[in-house]
PDB file of N, CA and C in Angstrom:
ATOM      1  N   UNK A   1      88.278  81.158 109.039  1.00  0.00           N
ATOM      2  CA  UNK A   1      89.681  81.060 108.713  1.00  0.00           C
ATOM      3  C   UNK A   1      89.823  80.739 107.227  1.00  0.00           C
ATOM      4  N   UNK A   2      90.960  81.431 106.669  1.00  0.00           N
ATOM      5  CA  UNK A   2      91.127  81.170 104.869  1.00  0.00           C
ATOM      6  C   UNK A   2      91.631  79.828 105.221  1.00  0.00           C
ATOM      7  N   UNK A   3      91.180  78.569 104.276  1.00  0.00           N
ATOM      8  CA  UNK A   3      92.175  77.986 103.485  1.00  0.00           C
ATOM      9  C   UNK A   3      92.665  77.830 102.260  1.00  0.00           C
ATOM     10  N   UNK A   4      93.796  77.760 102.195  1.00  0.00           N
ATOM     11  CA  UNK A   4      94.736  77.913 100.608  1.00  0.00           C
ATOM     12  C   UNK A   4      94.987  76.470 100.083  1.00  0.00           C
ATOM     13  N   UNK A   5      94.722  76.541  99.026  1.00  0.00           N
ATOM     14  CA  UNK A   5      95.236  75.541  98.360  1.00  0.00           C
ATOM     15  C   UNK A   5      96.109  74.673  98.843  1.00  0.00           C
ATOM     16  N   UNK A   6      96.255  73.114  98.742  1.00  0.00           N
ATOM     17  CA  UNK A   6      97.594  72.791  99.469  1.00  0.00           C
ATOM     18  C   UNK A   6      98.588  72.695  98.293  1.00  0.00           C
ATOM     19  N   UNK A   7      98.829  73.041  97.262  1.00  0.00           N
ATOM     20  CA  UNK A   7      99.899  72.980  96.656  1.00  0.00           C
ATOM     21  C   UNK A   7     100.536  74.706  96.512  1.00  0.00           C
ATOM     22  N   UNK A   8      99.673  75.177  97.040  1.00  0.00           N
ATOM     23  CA  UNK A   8      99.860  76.458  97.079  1.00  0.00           C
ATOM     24  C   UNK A   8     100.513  76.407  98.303  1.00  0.00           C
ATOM     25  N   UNK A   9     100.302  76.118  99.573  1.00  0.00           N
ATOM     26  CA  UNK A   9     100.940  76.214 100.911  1.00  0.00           C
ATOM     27  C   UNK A   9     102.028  75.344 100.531  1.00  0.00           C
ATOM     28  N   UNK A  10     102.419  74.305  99.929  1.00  0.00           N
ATOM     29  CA  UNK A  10     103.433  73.332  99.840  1.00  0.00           C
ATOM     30  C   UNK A  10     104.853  74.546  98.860  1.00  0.00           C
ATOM     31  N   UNK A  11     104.197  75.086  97.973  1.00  0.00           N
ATOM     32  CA  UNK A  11     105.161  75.891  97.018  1.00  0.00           C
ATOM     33  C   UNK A  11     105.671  77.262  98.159  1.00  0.00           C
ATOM     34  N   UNK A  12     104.496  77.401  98.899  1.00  0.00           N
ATOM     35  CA  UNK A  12     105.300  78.810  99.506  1.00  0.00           C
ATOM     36  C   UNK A  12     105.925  78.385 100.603  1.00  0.00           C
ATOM     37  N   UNK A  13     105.816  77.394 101.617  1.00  0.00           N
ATOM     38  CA  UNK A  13     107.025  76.834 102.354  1.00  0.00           C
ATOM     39  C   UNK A  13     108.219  76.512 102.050  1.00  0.00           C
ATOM     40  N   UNK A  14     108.167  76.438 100.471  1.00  0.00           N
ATOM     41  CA  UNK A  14     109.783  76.219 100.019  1.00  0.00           C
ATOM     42  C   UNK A  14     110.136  77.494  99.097  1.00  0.00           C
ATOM     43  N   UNK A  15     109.405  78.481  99.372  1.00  0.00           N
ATOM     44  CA  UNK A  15     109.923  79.607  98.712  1.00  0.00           C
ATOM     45  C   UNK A  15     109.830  79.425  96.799  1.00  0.00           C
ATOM     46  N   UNK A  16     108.969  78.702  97.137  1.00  0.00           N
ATOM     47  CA  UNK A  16     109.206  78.188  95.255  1.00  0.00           C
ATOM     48  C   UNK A  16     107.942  78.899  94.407  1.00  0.00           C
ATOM     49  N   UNK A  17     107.787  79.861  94.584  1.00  0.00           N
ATOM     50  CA  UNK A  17     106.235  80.042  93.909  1.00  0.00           C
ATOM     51  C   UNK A  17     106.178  81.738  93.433  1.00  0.00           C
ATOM     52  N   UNK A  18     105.142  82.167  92.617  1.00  0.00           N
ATOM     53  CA  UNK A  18     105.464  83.390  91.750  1.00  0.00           C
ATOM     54  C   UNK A  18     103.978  83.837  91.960  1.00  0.00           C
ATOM     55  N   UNK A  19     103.934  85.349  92.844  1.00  0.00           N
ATOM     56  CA  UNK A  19     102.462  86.005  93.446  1.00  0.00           C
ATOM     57  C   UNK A  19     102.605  87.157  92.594  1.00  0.00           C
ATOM     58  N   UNK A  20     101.563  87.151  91.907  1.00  0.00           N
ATOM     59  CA  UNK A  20     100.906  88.146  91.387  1.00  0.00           C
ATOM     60  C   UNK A  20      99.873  88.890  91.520  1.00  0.00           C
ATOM     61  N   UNK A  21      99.328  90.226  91.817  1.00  0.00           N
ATOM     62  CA  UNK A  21      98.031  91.320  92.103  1.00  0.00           C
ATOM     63  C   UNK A  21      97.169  90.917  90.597  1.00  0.00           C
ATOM     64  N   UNK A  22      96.173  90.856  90.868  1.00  0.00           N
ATOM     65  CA  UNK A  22      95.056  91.412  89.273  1.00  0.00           C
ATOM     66  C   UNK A  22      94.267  92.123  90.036  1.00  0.00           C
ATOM     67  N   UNK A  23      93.639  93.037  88.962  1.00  0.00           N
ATOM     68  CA  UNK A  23      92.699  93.965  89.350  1.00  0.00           C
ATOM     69  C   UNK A  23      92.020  93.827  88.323  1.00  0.00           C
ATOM     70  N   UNK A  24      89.985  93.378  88.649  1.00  0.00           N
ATOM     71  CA  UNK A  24      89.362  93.294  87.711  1.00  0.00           C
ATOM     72  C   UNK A  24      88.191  94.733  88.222  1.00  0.00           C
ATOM     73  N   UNK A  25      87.839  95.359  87.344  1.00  0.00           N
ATOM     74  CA  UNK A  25      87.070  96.835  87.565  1.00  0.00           C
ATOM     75  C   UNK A  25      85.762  95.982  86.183  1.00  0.00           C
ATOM     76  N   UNK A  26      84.616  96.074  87.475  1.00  0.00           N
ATOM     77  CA  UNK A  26      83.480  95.362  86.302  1.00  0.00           C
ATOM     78  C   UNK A  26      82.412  96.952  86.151  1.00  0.00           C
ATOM     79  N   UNK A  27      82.400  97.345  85.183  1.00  0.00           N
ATOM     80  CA  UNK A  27      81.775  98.380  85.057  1.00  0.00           C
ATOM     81  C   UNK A  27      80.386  97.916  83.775  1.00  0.00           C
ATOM     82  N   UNK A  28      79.616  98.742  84.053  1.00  0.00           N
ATOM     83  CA  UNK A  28      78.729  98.437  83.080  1.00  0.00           C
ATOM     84  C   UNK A  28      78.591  98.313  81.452  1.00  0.00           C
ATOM     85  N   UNK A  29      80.028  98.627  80.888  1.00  0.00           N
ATOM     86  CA  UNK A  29      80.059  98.645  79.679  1.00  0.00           C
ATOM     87  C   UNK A  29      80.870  97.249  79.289  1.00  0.00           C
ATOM     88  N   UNK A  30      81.606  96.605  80.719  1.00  0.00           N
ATOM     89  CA  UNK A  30      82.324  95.637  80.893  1.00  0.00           C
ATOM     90  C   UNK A  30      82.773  95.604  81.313  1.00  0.00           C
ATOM     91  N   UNK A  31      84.398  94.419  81.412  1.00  0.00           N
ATOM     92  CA  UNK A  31      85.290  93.974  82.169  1.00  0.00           C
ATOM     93  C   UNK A  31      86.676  94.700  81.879  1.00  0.00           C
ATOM     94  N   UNK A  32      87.832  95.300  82.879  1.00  0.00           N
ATOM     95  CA  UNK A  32      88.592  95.286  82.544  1.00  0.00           C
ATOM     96  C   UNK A  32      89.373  95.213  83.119  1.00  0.00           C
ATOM     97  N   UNK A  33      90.572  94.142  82.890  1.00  0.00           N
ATOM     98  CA  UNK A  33      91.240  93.299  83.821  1.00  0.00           C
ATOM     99  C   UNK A  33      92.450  93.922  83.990  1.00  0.00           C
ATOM    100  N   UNK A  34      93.163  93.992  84.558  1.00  0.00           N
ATOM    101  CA  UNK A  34      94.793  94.283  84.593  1.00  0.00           C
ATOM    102  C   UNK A  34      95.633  93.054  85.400  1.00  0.00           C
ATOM    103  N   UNK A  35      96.912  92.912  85.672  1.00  0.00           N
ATOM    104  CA  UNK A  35      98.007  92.238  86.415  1.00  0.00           C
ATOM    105  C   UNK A  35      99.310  92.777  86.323  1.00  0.00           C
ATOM    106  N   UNK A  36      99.844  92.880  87.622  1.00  0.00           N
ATOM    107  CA  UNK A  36     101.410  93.257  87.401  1.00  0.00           C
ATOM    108  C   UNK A  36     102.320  92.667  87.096  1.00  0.00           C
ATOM    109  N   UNK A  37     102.221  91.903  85.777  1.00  0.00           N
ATOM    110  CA  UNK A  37     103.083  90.837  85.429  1.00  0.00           C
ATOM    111  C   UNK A  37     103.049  91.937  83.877  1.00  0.00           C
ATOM    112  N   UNK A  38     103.340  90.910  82.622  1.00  0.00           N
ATOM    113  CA  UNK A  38     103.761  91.171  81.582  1.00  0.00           C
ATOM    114  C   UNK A  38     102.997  89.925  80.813  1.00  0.00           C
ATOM    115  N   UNK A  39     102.408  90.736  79.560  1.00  0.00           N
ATOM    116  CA  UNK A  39     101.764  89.976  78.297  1.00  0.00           C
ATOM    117  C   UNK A  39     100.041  89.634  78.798  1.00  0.00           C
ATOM    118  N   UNK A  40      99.327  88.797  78.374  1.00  0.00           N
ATOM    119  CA  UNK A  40      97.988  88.634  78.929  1.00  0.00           C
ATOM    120  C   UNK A  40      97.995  87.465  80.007  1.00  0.00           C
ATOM    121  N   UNK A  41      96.866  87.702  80.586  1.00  0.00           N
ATOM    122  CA  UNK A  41      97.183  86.312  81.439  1.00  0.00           C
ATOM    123  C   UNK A  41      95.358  86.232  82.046  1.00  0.00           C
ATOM    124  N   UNK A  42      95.332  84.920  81.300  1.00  0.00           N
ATOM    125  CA  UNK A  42      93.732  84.550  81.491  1.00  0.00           C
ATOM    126  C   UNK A  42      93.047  83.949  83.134  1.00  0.00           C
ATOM    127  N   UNK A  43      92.518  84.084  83.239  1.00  0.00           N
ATOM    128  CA  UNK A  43      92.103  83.819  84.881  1.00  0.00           C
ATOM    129  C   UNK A  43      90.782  83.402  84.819  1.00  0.00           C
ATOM    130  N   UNK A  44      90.038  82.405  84.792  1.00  0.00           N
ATOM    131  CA  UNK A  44      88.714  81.677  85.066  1.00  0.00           C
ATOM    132  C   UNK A  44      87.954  82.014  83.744  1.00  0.00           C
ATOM    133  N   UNK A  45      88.497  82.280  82.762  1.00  0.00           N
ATOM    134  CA  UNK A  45      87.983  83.298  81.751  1.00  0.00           C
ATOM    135  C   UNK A  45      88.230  84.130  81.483  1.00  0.00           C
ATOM    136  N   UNK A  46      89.031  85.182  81.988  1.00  0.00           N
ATOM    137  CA  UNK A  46      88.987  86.278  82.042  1.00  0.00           C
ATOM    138  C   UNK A  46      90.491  87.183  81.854  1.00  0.00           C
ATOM    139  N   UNK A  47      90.291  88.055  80.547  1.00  0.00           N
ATOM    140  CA  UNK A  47      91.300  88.133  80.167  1.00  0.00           C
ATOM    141  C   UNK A  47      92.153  89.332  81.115  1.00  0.00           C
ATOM    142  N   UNK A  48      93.167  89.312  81.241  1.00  0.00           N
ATOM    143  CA  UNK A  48      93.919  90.417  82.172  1.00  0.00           C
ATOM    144  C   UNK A  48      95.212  90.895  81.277  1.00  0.00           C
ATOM    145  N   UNK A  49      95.120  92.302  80.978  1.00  0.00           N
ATOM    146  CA  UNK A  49      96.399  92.697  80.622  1.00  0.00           C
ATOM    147  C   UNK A  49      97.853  92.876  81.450  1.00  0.00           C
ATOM    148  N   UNK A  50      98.656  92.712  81.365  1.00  0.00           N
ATOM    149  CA  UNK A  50      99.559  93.114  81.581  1.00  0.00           C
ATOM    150  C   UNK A  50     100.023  94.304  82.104  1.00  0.00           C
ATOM    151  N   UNK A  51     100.179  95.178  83.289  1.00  0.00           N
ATOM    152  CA  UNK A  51     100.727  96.479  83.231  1.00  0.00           C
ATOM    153  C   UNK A  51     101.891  96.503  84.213  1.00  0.00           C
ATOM    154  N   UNK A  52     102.200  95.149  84.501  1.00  0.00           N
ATOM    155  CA  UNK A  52     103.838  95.691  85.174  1.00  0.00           C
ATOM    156  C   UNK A  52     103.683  96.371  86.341  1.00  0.00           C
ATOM    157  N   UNK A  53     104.309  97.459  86.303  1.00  0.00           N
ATOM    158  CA  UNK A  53     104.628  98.363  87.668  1.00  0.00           C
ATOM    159  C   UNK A  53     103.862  99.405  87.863  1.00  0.00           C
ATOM    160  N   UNK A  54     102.572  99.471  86.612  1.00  0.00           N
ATOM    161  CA  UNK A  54     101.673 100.880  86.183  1.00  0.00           C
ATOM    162  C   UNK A  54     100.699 100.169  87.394  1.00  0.00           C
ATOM    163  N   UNK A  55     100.209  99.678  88.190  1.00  0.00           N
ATOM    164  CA  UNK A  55      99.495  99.366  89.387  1.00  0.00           C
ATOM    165  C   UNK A  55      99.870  99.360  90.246  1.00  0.00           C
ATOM    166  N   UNK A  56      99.345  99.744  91.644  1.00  0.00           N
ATOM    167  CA  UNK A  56      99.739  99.817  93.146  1.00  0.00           C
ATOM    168  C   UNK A  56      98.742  99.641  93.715  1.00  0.00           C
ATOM    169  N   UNK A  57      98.201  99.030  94.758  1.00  0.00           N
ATOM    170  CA  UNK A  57      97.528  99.042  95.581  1.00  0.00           C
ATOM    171  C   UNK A  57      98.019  98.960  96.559  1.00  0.00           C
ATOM    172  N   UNK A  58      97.297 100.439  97.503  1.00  0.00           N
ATOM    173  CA  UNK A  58      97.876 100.335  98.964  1.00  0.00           C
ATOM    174  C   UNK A  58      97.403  99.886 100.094  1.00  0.00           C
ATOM    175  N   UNK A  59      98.117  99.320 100.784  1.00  0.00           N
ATOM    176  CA  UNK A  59      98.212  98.077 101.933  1.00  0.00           C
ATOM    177  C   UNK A  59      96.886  98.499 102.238  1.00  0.00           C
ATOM    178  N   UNK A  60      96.098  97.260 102.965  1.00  0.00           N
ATOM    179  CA  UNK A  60      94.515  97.056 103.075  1.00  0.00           C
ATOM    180  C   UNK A  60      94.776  97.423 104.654  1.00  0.00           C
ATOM    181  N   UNK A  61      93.558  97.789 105.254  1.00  0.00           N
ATOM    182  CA  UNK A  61      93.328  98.580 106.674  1.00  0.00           C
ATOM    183  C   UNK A  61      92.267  97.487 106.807  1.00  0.00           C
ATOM    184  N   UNK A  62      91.980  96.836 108.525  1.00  0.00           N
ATOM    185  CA  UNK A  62      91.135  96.154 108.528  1.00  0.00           C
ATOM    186  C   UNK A  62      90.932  96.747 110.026  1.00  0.00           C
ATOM    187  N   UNK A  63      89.820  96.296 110.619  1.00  0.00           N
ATOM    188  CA  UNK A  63      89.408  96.287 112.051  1.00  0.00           C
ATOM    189  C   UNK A  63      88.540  95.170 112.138  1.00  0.00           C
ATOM    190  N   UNK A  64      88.355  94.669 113.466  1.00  0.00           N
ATOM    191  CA  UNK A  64      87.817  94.097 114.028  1.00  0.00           C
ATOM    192  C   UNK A  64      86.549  93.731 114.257  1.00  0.00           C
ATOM    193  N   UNK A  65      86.057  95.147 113.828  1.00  0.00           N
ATOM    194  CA  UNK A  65      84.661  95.466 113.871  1.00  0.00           C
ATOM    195  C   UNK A  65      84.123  95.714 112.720  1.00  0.00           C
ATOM    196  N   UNK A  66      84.483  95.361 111.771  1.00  0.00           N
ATOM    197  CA  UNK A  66      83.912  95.244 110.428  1.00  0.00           C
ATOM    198  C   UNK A  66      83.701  96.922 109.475  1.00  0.00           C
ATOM    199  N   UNK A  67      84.380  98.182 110.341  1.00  0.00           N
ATOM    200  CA  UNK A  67      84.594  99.085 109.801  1.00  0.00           C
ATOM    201  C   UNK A  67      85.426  99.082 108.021  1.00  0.00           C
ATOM    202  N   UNK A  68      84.211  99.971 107.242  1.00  0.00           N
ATOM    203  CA  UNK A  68      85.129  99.997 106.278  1.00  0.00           C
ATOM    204  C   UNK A  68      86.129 101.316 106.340  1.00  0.00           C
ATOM    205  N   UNK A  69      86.973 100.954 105.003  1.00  0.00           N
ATOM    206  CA  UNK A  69      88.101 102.350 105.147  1.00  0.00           C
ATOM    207  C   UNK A  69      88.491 102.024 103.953  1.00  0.00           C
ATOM    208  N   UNK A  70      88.263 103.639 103.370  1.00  0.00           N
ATOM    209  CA  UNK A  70      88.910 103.666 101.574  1.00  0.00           C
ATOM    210  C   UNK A  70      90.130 102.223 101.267  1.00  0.00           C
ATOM    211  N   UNK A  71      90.139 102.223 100.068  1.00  0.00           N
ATOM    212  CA  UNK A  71      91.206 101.647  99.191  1.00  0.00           C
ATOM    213  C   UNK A  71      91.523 102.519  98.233  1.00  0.00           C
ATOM    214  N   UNK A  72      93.165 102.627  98.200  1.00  0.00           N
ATOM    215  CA  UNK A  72      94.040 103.706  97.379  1.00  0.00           C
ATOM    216  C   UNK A  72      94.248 102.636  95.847  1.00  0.00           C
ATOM    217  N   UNK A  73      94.176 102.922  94.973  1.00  0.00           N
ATOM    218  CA  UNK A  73      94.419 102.341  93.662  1.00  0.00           C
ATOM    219  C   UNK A  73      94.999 102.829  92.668  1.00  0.00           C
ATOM    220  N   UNK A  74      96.485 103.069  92.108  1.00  0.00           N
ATOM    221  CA  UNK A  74      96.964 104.076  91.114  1.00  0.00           C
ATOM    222  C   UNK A  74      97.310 103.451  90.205  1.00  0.00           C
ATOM    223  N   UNK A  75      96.496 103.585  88.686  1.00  0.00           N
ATOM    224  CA  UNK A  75      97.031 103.686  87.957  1.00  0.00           C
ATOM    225  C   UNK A  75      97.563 104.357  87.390  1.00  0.00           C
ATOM    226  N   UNK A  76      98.937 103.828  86.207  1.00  0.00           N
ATOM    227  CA  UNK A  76      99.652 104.831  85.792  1.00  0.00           C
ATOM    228  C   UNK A  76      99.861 104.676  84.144  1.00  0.00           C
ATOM    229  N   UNK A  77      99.374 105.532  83.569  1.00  0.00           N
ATOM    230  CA  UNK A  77      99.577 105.482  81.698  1.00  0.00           C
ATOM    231  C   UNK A  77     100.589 105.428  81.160  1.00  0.00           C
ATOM    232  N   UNK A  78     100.910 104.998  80.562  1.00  0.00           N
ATOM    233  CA  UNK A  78     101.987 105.037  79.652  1.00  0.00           C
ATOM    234  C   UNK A  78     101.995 104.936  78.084  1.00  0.00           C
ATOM    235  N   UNK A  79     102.080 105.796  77.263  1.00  0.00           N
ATOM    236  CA  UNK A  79     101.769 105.411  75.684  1.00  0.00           C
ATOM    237  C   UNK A  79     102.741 104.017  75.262  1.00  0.00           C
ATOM    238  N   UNK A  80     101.682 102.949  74.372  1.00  0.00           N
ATOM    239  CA  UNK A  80     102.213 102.104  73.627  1.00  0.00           C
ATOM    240  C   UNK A  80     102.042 100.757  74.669  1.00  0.00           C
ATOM    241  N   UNK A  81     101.732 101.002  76.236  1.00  0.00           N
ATOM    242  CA  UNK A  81     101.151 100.089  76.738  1.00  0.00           C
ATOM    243  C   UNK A  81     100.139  99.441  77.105  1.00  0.00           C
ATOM    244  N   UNK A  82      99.803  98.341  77.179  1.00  0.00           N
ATOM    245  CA  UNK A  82      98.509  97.941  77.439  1.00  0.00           C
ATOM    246  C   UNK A  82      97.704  98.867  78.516  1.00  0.00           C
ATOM    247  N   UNK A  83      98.455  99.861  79.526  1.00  0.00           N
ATOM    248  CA  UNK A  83      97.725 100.718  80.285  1.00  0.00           C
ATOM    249  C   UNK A  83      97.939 102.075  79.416  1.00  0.00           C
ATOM    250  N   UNK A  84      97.322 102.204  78.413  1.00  0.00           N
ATOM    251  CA  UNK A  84      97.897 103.490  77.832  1.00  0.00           C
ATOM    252  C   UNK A  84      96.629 104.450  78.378  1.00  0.00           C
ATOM    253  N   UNK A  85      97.169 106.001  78.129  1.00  0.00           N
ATOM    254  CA  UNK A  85      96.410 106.953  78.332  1.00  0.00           C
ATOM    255  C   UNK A  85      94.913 107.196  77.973  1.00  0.00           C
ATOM    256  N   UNK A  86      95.117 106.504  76.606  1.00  0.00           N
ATOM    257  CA  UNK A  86      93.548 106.422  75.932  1.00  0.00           C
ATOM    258  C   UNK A  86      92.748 105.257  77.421  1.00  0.00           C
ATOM    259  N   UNK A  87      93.387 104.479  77.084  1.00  0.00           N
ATOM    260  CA  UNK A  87      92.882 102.834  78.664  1.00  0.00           C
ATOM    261  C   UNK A  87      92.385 103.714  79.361  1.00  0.00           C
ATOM    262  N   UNK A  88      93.207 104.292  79.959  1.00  0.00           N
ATOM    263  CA  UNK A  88      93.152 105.330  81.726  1.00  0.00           C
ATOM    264  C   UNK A  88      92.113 106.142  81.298  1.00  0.00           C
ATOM    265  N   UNK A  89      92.301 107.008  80.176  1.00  0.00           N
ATOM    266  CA  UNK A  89      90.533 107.723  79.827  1.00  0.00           C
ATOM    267  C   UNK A  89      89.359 107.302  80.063  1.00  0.00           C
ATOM    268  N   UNK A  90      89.563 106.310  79.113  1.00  0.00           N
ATOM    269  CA  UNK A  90      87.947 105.331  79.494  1.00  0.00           C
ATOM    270  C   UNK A  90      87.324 104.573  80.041  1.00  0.00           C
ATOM    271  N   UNK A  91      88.437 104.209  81.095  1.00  0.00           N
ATOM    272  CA  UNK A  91      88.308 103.722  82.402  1.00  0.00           C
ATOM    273  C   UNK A  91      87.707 105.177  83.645  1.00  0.00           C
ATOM    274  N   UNK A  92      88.258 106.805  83.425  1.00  0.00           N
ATOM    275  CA  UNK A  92      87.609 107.689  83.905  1.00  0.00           C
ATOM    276  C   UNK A  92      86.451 107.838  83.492  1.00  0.00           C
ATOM    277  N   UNK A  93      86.141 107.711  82.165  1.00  0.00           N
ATOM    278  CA  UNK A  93      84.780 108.147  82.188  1.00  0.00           C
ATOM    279  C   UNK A  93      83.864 107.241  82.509  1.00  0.00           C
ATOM    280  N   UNK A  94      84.272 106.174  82.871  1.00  0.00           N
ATOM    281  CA  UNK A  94      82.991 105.171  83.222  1.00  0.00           C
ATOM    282  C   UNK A  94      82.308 105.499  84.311  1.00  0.00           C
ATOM    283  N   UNK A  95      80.886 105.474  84.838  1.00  0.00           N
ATOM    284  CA  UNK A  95      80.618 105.409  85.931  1.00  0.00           C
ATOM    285  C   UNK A  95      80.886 104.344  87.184  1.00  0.00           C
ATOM    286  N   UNK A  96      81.822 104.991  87.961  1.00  0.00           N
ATOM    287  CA  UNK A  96      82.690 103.681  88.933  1.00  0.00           C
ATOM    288  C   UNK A  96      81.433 104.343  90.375  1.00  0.00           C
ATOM    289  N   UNK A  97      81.497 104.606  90.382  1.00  0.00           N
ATOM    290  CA  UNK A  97      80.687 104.672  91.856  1.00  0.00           C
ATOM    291  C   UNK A  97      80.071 103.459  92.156  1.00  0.00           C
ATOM    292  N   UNK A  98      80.258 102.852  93.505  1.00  0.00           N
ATOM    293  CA  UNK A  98      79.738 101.582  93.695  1.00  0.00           C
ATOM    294  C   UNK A  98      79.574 100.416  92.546  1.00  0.00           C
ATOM    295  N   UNK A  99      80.227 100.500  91.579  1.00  0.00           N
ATOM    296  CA  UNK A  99      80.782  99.384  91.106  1.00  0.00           C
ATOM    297  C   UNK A  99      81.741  98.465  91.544  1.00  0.00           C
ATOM    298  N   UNK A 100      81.436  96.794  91.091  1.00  0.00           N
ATOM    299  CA  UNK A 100      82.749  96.514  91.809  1.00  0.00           C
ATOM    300  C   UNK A 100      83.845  96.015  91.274  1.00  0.00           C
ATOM    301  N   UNK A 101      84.760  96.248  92.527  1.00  0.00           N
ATOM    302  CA  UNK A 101      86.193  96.256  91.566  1.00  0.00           C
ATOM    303  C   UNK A 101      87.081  94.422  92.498  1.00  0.00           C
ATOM    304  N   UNK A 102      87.267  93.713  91.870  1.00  0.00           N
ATOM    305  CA  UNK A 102      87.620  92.509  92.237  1.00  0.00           C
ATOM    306  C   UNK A 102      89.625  92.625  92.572  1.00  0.00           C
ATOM    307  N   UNK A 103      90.730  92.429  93.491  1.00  0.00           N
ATOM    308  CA  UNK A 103      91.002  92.830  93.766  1.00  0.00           C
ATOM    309  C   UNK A 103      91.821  91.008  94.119  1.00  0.00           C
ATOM    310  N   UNK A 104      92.516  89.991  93.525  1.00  0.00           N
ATOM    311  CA  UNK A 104      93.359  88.941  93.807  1.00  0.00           C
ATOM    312  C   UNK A 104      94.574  88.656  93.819  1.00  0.00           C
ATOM    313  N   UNK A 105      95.254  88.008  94.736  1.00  0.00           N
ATOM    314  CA  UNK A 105      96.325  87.765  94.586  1.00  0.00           C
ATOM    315  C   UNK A 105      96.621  86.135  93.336  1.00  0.00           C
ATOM    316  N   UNK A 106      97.118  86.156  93.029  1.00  0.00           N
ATOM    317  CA  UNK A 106      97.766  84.588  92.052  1.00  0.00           C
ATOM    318  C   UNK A 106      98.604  83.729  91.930  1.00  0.00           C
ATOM    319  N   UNK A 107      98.235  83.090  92.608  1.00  0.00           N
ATOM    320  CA  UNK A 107     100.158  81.947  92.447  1.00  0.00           C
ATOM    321  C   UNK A 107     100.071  81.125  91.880  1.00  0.00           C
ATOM    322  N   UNK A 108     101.342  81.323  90.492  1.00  0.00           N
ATOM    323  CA  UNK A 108     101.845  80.702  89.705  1.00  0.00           C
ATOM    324  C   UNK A 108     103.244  79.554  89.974  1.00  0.00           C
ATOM    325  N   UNK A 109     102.884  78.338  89.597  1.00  0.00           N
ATOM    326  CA  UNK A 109     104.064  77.647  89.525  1.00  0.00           C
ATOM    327  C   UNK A 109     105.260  77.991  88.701  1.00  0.00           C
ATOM    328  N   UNK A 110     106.538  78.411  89.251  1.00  0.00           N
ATOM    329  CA  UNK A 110     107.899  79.063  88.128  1.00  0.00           C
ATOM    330  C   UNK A 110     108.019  78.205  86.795  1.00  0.00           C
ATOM    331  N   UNK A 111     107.939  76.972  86.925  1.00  0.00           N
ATOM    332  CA  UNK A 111     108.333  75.739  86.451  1.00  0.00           C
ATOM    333  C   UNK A 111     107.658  75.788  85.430  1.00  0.00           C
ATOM    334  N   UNK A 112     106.029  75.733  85.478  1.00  0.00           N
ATOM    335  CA  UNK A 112     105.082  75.224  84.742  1.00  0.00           C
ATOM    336  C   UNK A 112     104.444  76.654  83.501  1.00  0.00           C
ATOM    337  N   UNK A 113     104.504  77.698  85.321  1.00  0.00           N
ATOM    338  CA  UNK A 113     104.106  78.864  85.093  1.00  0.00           C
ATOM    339  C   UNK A 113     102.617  78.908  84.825  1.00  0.00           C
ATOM    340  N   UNK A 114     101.848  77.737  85.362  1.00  0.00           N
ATOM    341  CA  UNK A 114     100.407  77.743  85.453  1.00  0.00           C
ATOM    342  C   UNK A 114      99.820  78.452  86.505  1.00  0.00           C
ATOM    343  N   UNK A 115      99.197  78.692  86.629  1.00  0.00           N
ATOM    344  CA  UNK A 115      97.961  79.356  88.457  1.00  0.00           C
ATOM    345  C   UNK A 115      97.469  77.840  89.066  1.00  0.00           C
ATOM    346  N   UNK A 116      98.119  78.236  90.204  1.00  0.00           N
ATOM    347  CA  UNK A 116      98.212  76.978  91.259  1.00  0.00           C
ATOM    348  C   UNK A 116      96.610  77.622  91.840  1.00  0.00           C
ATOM    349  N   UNK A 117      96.725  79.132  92.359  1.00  0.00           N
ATOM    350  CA  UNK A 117      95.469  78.974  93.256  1.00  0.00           C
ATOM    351  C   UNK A 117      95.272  80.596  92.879  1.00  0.00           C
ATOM    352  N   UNK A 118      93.971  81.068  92.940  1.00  0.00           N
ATOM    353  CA  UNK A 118      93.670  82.506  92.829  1.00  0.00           C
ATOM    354  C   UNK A 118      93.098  82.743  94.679  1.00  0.00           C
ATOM    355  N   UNK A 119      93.372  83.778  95.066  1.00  0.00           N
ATOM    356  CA  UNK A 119      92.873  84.516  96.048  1.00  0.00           C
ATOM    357  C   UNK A 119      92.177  85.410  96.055  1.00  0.00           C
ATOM    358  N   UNK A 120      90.966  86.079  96.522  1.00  0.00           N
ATOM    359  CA  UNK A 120      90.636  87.106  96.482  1.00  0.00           C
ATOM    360  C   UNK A 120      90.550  87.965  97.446  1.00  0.00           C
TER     361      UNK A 120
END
């Protein structure tokens, strides 16, 4: 069974708390982080850009039996943003095959606007 943080369970019983996706893709030339928030936002070290609404990940499939099943991941370019087209290039040419790609949720306090708890 997960357990969460308790200030994390205390903030989301009162509806008071701010969840954010990151997506970290560790490839052999390095790290490269994203979040659907805005500006950078550091995580255990680790720097994460900003891309807003240019990320989706679609809803996770699970079974019972420990079957795996693809994960859908779209990014989307945009010139002049931290996900720009050149980004999205050289993120294709990397070799991704069985690399791994780290995949958390984040809750931030509104107030403080610190990371109460990371999920993965």
């Amino acid at each position: 069974m997960r357990t969460f943080n308790a200030n994390t369970l205390t903030l989301l019983a009162t509806g008071h708390i701010v969840v954010r996706t990151t997506i970290l893709f560790d490839f052999e030339s390095g790290l490269y982080g994203f979040w659907d928030g805005q500006g950078k936002l550091n995580v255990d070290g680790v720097d994460y850009d900003g891309a807003g609404g240019l990320i989706s990940v679609d809803p996770l499939q699970v079974a019972g039996n420990l079957s795996s099943f693809p994960l859908i991941i779209r990014l989307t370019a945009i010139a002049e943003s931290n996900l720009s087209p050149d980004t999205l290039a050289t993120i294709e040419d990397e070799v991704y095959h069985q690399r791994p790609v780290t995949i958390s949720k984040i809750y931030i306090d509104p107030e403080t606007r610190g990371i109460i708890s990371t999920e993965r």
